[in-house]
N, C-alpha and C. Protein backbone atom coordinates (compact mmCIF):
# COMPACT_ATOMS: atom_id res chain seq x y z
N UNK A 1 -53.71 -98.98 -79.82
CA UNK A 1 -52.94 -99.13 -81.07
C UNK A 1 -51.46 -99.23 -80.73
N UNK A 2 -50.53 -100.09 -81.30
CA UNK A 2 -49.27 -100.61 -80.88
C UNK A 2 -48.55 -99.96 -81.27
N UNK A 3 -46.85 -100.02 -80.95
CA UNK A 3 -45.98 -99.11 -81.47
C UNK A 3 -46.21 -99.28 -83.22
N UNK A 4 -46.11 -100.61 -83.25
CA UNK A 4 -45.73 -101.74 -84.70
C UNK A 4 -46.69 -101.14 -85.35
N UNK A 5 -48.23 -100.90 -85.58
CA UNK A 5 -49.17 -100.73 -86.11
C UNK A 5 -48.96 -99.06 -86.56
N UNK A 6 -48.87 -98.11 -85.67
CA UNK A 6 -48.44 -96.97 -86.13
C UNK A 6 -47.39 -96.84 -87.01
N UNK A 7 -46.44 -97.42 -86.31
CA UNK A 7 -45.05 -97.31 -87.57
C UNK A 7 -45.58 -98.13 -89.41
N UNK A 8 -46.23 -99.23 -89.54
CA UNK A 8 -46.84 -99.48 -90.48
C UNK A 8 -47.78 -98.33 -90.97
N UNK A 9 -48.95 -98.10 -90.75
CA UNK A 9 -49.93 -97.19 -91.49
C UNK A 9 -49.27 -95.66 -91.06
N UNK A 10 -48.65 -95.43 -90.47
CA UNK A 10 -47.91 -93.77 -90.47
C UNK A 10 -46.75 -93.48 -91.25
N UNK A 11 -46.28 -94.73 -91.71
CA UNK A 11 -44.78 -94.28 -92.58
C UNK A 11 -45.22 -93.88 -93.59
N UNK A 12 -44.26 -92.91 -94.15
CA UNK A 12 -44.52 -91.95 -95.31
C UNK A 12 -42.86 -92.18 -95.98
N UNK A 13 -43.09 -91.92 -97.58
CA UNK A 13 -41.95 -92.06 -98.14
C UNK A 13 -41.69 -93.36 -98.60
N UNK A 14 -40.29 -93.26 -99.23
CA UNK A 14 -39.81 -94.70 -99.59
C UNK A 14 -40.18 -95.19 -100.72
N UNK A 15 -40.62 -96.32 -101.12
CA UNK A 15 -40.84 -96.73 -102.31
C UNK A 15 -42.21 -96.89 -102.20
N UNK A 16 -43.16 -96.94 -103.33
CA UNK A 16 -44.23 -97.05 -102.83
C UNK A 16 -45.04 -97.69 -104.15
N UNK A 17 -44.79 -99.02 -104.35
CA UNK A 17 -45.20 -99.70 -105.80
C UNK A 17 -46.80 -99.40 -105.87
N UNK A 18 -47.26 -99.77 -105.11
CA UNK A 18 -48.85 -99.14 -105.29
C UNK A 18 -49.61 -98.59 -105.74
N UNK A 19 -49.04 -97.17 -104.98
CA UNK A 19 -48.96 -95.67 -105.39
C UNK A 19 -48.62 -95.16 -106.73
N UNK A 20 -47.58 -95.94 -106.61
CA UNK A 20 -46.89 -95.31 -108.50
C UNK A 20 -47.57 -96.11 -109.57
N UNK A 21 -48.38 -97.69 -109.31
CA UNK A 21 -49.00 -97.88 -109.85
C UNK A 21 -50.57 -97.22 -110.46
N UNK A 22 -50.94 -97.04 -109.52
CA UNK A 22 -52.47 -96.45 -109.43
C UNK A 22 -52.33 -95.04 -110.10
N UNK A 23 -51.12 -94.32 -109.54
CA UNK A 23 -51.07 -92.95 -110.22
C UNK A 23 -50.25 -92.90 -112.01
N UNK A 24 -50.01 -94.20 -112.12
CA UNK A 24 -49.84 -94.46 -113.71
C UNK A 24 -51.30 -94.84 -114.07
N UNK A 25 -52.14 -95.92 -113.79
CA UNK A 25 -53.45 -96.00 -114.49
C UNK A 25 -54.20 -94.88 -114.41
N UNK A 26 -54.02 -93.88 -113.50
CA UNK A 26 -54.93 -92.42 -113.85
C UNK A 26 -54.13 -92.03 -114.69
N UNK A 27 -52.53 -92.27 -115.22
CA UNK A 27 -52.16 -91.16 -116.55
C UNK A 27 -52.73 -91.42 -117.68
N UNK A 28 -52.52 -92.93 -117.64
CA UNK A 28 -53.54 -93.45 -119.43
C UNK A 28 -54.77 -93.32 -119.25
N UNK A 29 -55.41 -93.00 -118.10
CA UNK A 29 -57.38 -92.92 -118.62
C UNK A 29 -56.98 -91.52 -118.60
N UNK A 30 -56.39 -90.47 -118.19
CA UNK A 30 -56.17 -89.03 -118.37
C UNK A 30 -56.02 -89.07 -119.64
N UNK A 31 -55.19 -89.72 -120.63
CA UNK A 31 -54.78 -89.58 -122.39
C UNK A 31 -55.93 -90.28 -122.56
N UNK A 32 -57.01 -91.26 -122.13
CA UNK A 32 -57.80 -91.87 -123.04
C UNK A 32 -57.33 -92.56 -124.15
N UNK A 33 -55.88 -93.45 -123.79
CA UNK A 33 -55.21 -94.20 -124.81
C UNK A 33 -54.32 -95.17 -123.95
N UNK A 34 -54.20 -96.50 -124.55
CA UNK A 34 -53.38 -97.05 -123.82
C UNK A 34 -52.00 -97.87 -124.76
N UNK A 35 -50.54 -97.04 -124.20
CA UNK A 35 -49.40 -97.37 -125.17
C UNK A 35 -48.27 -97.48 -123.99
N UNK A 36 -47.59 -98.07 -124.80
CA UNK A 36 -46.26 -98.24 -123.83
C UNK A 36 -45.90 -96.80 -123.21
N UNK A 37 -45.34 -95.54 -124.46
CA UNK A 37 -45.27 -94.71 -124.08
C UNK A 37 -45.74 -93.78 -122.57
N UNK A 38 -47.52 -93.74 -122.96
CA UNK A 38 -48.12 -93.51 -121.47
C UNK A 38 -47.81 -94.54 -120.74
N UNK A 39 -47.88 -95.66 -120.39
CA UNK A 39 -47.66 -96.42 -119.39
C UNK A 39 -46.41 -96.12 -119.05
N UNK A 40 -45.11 -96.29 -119.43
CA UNK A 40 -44.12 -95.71 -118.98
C UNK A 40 -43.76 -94.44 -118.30
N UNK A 41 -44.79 -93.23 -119.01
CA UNK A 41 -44.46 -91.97 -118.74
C UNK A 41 -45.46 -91.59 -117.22
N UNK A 42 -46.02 -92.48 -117.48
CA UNK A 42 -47.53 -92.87 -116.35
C UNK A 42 -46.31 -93.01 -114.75
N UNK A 43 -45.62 -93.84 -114.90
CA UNK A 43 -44.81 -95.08 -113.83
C UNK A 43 -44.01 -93.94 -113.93
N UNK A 44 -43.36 -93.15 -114.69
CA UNK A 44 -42.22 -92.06 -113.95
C UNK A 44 -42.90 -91.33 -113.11
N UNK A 45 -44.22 -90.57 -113.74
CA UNK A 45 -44.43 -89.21 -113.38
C UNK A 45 -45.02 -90.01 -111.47
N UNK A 46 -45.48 -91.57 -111.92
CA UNK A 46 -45.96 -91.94 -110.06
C UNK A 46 -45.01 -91.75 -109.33
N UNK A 47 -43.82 -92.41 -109.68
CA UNK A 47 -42.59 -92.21 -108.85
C UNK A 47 -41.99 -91.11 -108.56
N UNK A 48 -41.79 -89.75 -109.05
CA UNK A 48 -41.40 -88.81 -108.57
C UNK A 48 -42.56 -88.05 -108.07
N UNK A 49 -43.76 -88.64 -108.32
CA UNK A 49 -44.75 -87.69 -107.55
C UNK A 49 -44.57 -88.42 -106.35
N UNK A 50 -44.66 -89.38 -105.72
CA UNK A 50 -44.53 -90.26 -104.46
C UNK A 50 -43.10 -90.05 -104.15
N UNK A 51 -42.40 -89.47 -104.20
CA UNK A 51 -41.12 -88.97 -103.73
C UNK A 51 -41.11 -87.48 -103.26
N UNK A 52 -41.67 -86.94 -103.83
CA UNK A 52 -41.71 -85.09 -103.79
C UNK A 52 -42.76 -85.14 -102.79
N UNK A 53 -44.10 -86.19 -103.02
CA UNK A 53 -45.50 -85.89 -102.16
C UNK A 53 -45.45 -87.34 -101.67
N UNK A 54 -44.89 -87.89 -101.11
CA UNK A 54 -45.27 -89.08 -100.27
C UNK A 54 -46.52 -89.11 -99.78
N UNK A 55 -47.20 -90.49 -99.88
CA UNK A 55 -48.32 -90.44 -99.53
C UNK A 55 -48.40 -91.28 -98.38
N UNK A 56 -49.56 -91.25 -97.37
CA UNK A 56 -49.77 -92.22 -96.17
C UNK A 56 -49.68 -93.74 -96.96
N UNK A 57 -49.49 -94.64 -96.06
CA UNK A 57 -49.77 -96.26 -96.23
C UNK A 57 -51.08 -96.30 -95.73
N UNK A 58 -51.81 -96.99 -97.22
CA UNK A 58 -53.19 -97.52 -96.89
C UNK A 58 -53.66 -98.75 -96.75
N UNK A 59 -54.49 -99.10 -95.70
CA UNK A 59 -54.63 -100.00 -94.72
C UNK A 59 -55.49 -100.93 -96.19
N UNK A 60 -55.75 -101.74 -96.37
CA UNK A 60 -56.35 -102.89 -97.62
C UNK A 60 -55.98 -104.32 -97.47
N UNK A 61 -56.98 -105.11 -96.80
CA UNK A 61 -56.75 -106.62 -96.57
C UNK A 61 -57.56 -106.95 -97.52
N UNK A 62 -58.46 -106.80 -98.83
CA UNK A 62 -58.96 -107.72 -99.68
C UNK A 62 -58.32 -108.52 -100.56
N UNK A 63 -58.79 -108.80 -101.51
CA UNK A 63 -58.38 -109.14 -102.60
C UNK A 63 -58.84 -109.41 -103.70
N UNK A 64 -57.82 -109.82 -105.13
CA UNK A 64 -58.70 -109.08 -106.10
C UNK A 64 -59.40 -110.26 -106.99
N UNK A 65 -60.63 -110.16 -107.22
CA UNK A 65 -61.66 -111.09 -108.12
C UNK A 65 -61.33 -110.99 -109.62
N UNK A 66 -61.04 -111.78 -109.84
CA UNK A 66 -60.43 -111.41 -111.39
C UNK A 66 -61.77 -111.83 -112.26
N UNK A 67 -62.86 -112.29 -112.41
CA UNK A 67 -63.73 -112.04 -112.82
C UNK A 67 -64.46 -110.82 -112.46
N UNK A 68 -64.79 -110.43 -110.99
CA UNK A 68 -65.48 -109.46 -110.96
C UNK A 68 -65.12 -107.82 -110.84
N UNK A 69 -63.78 -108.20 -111.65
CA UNK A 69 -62.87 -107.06 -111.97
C UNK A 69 -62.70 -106.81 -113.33
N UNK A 70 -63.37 -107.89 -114.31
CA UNK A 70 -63.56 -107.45 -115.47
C UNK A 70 -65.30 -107.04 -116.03
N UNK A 71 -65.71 -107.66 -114.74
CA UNK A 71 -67.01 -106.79 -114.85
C UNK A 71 -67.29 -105.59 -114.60
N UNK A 72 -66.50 -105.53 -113.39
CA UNK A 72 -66.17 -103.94 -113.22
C UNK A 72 -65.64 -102.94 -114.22
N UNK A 73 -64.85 -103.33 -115.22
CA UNK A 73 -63.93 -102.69 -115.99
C UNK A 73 -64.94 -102.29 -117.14
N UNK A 74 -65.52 -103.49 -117.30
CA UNK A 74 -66.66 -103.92 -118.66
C UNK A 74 -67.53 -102.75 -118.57
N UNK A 75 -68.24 -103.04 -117.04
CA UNK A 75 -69.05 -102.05 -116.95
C UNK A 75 -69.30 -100.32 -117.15
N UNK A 76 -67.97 -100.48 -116.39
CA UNK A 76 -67.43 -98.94 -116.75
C UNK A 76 -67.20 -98.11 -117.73
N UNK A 77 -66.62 -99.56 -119.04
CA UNK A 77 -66.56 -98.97 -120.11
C UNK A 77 -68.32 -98.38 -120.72
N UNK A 78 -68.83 -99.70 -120.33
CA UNK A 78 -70.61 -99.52 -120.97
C UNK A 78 -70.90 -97.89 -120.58
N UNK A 79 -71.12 -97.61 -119.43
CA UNK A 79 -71.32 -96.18 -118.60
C UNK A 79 -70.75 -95.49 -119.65
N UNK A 80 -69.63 -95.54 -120.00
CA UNK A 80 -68.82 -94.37 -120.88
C UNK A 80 -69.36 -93.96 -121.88
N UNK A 81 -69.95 -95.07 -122.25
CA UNK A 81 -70.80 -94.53 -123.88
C UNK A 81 -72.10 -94.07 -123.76
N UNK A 82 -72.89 -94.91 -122.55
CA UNK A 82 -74.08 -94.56 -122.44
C UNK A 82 -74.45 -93.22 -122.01
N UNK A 83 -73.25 -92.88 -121.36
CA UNK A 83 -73.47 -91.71 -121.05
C UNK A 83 -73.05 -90.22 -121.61
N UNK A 84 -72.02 -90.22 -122.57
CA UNK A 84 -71.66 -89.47 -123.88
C UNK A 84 -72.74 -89.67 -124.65
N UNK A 85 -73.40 -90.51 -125.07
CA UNK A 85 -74.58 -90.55 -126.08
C UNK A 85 -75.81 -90.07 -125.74
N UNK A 86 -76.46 -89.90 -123.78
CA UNK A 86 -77.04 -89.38 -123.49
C UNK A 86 -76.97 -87.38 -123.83
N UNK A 87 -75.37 -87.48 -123.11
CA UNK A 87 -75.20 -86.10 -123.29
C UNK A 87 -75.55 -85.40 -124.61
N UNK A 88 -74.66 -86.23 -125.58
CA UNK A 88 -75.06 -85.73 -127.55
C UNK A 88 -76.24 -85.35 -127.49
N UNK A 89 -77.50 -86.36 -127.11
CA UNK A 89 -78.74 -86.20 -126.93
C UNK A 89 -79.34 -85.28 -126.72
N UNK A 90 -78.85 -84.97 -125.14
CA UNK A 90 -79.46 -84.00 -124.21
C UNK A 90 -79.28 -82.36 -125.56
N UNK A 91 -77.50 -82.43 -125.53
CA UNK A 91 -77.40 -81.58 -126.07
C UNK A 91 -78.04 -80.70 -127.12
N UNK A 92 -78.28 -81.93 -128.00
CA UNK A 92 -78.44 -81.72 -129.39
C UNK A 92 -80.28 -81.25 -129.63
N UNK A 93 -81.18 -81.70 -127.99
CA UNK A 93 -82.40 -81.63 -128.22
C UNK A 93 -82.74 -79.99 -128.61
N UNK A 94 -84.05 -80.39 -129.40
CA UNK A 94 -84.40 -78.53 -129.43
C UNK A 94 -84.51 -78.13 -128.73
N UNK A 95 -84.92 -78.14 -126.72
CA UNK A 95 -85.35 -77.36 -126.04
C UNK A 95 -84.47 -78.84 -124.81
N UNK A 96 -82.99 -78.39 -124.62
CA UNK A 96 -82.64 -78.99 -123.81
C UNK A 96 -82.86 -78.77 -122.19
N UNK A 97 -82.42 -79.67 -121.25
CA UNK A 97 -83.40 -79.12 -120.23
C UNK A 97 -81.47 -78.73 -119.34
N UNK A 98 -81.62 -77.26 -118.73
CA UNK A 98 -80.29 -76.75 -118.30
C UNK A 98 -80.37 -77.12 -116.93
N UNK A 99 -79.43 -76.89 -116.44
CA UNK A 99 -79.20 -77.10 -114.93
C UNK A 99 -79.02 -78.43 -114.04
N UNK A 100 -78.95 -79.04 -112.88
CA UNK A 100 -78.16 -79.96 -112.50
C UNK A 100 -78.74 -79.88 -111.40
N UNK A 101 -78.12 -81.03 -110.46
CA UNK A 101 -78.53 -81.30 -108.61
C UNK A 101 -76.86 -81.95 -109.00
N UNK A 102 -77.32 -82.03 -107.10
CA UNK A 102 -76.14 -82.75 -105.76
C UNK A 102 -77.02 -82.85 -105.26
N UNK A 103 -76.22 -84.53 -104.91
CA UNK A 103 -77.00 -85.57 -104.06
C UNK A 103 -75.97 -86.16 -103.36
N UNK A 104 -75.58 -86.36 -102.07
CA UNK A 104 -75.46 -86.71 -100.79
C UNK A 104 -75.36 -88.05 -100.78
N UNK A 105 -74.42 -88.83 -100.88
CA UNK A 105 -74.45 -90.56 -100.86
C UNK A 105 -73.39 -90.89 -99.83
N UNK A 106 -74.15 -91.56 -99.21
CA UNK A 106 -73.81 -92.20 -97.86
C UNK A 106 -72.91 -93.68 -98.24
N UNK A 107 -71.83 -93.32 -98.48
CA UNK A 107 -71.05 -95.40 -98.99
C UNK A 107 -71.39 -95.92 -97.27
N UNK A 108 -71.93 -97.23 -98.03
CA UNK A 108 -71.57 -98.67 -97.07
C UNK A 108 -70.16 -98.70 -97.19
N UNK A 109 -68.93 -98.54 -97.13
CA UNK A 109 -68.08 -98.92 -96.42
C UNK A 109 -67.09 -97.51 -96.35
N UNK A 110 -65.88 -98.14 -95.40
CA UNK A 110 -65.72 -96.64 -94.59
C UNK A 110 -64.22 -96.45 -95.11
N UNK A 111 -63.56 -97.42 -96.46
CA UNK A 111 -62.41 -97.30 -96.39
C UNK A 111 -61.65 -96.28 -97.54
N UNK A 112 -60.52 -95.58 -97.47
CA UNK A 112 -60.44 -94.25 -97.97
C UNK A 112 -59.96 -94.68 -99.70
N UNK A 113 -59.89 -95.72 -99.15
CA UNK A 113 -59.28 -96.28 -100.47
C UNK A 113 -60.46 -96.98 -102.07
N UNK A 114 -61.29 -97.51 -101.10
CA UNK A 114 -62.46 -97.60 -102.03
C UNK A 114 -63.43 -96.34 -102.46
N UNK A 115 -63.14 -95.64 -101.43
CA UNK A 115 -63.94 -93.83 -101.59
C UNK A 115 -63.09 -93.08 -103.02
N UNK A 116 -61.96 -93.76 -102.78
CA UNK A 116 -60.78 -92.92 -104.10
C UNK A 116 -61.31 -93.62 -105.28
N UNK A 117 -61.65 -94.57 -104.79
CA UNK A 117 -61.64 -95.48 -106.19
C UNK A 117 -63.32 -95.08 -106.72
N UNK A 118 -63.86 -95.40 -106.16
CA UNK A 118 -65.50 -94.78 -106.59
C UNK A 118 -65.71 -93.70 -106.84
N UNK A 119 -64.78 -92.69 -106.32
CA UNK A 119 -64.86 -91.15 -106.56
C UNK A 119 -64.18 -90.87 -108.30
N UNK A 120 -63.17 -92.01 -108.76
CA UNK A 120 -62.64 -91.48 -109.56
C UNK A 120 -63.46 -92.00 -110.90
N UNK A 121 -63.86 -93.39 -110.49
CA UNK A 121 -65.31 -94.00 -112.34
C UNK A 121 -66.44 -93.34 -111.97
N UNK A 122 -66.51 -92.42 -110.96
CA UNK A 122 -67.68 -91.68 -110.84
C UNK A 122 -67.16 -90.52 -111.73
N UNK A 123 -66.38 -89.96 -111.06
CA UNK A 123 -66.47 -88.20 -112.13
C UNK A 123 -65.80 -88.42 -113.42
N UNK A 124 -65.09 -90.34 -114.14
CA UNK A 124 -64.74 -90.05 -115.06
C UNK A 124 -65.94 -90.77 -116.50
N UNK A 125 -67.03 -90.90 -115.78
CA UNK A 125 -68.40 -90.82 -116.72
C UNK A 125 -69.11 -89.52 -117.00
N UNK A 126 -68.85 -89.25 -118.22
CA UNK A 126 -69.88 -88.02 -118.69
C UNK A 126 -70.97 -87.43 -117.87
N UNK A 127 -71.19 -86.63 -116.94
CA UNK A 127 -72.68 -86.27 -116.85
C UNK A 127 -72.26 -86.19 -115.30
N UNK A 128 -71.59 -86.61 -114.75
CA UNK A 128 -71.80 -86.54 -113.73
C UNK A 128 -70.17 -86.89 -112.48
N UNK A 129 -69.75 -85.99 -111.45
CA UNK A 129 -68.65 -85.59 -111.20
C UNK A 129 -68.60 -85.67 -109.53
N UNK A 130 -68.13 -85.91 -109.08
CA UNK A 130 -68.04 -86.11 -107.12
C UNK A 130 -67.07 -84.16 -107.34
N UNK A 131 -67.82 -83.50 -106.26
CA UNK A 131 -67.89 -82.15 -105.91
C UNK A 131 -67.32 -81.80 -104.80
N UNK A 132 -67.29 -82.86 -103.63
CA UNK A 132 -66.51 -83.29 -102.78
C UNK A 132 -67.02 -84.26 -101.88
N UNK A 133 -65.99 -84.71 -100.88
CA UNK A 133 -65.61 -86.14 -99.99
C UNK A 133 -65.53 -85.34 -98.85
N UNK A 134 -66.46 -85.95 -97.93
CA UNK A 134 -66.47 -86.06 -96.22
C UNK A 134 -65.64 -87.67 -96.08
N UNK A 135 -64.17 -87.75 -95.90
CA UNK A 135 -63.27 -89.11 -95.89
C UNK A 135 -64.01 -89.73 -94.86
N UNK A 136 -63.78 -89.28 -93.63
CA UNK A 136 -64.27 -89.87 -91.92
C UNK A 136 -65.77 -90.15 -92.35
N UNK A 137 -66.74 -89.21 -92.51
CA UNK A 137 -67.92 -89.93 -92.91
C UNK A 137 -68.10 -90.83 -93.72
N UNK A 138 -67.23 -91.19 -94.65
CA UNK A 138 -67.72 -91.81 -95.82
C UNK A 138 -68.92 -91.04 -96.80
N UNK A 139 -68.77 -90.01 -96.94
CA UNK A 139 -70.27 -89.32 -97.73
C UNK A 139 -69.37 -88.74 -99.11
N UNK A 140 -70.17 -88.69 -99.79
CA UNK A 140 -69.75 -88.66 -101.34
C UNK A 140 -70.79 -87.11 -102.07
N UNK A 141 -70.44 -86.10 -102.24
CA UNK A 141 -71.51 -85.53 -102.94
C UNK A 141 -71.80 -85.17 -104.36
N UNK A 142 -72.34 -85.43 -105.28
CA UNK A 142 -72.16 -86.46 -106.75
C UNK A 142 -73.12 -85.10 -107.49
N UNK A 143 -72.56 -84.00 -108.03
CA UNK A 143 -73.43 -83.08 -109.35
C UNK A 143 -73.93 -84.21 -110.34
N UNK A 144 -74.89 -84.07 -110.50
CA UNK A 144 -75.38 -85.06 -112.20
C UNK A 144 -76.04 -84.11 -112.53
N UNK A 145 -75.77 -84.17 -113.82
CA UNK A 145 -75.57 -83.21 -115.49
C UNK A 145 -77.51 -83.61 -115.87
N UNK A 146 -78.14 -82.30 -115.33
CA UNK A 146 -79.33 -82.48 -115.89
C UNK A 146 -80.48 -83.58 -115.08
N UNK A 147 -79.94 -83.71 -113.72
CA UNK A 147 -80.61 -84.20 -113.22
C UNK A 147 -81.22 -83.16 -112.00
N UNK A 148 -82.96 -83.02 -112.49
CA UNK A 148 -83.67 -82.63 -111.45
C UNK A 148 -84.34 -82.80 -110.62
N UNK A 149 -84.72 -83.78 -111.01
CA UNK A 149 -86.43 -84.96 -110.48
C UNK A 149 -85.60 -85.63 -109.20
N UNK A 150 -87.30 -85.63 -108.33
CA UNK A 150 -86.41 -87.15 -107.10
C UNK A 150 -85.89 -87.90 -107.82
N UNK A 151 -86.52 -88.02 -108.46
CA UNK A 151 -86.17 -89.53 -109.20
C UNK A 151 -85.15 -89.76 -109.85
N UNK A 152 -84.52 -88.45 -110.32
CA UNK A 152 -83.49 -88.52 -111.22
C UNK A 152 -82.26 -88.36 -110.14
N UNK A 153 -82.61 -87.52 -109.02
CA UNK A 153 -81.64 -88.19 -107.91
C UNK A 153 -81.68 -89.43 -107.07
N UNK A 154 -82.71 -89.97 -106.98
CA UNK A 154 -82.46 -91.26 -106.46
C UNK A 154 -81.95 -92.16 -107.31
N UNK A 155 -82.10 -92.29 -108.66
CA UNK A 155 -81.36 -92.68 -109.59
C UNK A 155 -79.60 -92.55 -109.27
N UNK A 156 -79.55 -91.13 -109.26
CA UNK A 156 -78.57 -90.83 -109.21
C UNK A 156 -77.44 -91.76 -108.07
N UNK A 157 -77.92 -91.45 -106.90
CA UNK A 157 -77.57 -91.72 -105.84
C UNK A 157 -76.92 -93.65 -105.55
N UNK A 158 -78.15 -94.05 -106.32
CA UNK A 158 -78.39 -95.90 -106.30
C UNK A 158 -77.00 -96.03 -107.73
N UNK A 159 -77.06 -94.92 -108.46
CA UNK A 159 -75.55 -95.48 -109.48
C UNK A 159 -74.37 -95.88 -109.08
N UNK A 160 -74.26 -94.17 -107.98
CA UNK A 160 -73.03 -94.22 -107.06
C UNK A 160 -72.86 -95.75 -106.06
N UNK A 161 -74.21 -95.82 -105.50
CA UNK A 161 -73.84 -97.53 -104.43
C UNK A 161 -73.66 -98.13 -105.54
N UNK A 162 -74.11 -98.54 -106.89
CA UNK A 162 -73.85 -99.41 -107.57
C UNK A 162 -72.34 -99.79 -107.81
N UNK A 163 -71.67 -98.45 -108.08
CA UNK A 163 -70.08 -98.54 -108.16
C UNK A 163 -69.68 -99.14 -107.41
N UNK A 164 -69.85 -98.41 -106.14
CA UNK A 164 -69.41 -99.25 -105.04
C UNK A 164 -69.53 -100.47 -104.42
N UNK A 165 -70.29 -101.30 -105.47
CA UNK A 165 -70.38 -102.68 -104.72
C UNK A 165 -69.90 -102.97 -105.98
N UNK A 166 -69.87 -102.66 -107.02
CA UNK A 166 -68.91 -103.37 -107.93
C UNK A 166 -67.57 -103.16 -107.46
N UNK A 167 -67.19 -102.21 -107.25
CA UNK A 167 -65.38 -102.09 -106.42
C UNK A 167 -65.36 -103.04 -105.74
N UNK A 168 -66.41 -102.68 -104.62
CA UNK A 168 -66.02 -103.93 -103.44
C UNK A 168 -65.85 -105.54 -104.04
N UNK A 169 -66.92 -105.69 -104.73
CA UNK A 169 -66.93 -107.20 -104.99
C UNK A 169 -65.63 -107.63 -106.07
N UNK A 170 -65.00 -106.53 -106.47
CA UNK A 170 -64.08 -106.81 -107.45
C UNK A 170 -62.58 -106.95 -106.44
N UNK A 171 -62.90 -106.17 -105.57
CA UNK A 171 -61.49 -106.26 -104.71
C UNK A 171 -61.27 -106.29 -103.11
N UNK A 172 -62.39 -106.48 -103.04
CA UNK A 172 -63.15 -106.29 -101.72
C UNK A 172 -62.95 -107.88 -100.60
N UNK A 173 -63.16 -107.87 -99.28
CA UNK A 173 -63.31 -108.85 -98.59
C UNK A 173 -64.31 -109.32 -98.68
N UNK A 174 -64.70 -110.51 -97.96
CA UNK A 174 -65.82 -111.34 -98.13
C UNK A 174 -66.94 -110.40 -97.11
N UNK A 175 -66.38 -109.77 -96.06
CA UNK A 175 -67.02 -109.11 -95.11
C UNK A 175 -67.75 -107.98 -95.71
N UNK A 176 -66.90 -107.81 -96.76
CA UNK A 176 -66.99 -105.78 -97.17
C UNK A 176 -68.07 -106.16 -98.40
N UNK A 177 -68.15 -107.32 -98.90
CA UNK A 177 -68.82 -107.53 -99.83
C UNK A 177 -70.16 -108.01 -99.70
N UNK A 178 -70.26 -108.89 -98.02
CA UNK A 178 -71.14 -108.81 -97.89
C UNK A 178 -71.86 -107.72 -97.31
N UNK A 179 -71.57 -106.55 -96.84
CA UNK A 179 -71.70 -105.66 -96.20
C UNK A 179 -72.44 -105.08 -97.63
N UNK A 180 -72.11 -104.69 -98.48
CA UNK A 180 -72.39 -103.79 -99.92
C UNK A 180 -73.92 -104.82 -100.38
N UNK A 181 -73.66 -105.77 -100.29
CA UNK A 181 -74.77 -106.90 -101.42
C UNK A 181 -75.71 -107.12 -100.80
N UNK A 182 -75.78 -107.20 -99.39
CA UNK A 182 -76.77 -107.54 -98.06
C UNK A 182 -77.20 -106.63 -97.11
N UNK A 183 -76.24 -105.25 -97.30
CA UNK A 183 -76.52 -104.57 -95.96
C UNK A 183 -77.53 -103.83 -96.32
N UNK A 184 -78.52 -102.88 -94.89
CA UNK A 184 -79.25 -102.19 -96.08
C UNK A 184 -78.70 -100.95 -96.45
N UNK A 185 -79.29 -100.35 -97.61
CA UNK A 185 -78.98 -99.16 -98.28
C UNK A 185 -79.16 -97.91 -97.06
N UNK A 186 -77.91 -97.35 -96.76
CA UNK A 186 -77.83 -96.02 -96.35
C UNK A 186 -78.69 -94.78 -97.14
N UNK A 187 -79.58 -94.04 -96.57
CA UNK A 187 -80.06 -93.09 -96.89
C UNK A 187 -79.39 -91.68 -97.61
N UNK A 188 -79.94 -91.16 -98.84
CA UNK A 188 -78.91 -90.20 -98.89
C UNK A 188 -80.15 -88.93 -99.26
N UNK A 189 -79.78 -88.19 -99.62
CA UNK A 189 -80.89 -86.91 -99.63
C UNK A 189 -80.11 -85.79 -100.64
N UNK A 190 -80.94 -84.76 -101.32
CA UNK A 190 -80.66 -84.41 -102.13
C UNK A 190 -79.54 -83.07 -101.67
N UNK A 191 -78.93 -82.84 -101.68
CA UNK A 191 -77.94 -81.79 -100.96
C UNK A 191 -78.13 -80.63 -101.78
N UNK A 192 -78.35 -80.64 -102.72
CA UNK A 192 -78.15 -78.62 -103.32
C UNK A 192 -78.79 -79.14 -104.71
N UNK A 193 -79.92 -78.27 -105.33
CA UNK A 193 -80.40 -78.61 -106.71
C UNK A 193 -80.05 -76.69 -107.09
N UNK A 194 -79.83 -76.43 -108.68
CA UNK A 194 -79.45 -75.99 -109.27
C UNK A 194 -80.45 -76.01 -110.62
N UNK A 195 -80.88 -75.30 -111.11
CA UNK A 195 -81.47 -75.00 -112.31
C UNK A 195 -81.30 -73.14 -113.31
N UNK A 196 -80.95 -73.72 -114.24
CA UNK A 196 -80.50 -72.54 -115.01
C UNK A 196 -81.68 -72.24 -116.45
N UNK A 197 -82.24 -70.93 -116.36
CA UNK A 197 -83.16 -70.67 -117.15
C UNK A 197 -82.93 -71.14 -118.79
């Protein structure tokens, strides 16, 4: 690794349009509203957080599919409801069923930046929340709300790759995308089940 290459992905600080971007679109899905106001207040609070907490430079040669970035978006929204309306459901049944699993998902790709990004339309759908990130592995470990069955974790598990090849293909390289659409599915296994009387 070269002098040049370190000084690129090791600098910290400075301006960081990116950063202050991305950490404004988490302020408006945080309000669940989208106005000038938050967007503005979104873009301050990035910029002095990336000043006080500088973050690393992240390495990202794709680029972005503007169709398959509104499928992505589309989709996400769909998840949102389907899965609040499950919950009402669950909730509301006479004899709801309590308790939860973690399940262990292995991402096809290894970059920290698509792990952020899948980690975050993962825990911001109803029902189900990333518990924590092995970064270097790429492993993801995903609580879902009422899921006990294999099945309801292999379910589980195949949602999470699903995200992730929608990320990829939305912003992803041709490599990384074929890697997600063609490669085979990494194995994942149920990591900790949980049931409450």
């Amino acid at each position: 690794m070269d002098a040049e290459h370190v000084a690129t992905t090791g600098r910290r600080g400075g301006w960081q349009p990116r950063a202050i971007i991305a950490l404004a679109v988490v302020w408006v899905l945080l309000w669940d509203k989208v106005s000038l106001g938050n967007v503005v207040n979104g873009l301050i609070i990035g910029a002095v957080v990336t000043q006080i907490f500088p973050l690393p430079s992240i390495e990202y040669f794709g680029r972005i599919h503007p169709w398959r970035l509104v499928v992505l978006v589309a989709r996400f929204l769909v998840d949102l409801v389907v899965a609040a309306v499950q919950i009402v459901i669950s909730t509301l049944s006479p004899r709801p069923s309590l308790g939860g699993s973690i399940v262990e998902v292995q991402l096809r790709t290894r970059s920290e930046f698509y792990m952020t990004i899948v980690s975050a339309l993962v825990s911001l759908v109803p029902g189900s929340i990333v518990v924590e990130a092995r970064r270097r592995a790429g492993i993801l470990y995903v609580h879902g709300f009422h899921v006990t069955s294999p099945e309801g974790l292999e379910e589980l598990r195949q949602d999470v790759l699903d995200v992730e090849t929608r990320v990829v293909r939305a912003i992803g390289t041709d490599e990384e995308i074929t890697l997600c659409t063609q490669g085979p599915t990494a194995p994942g296994r149920a990591a900790q089940e949980t049931e409450e009387a």
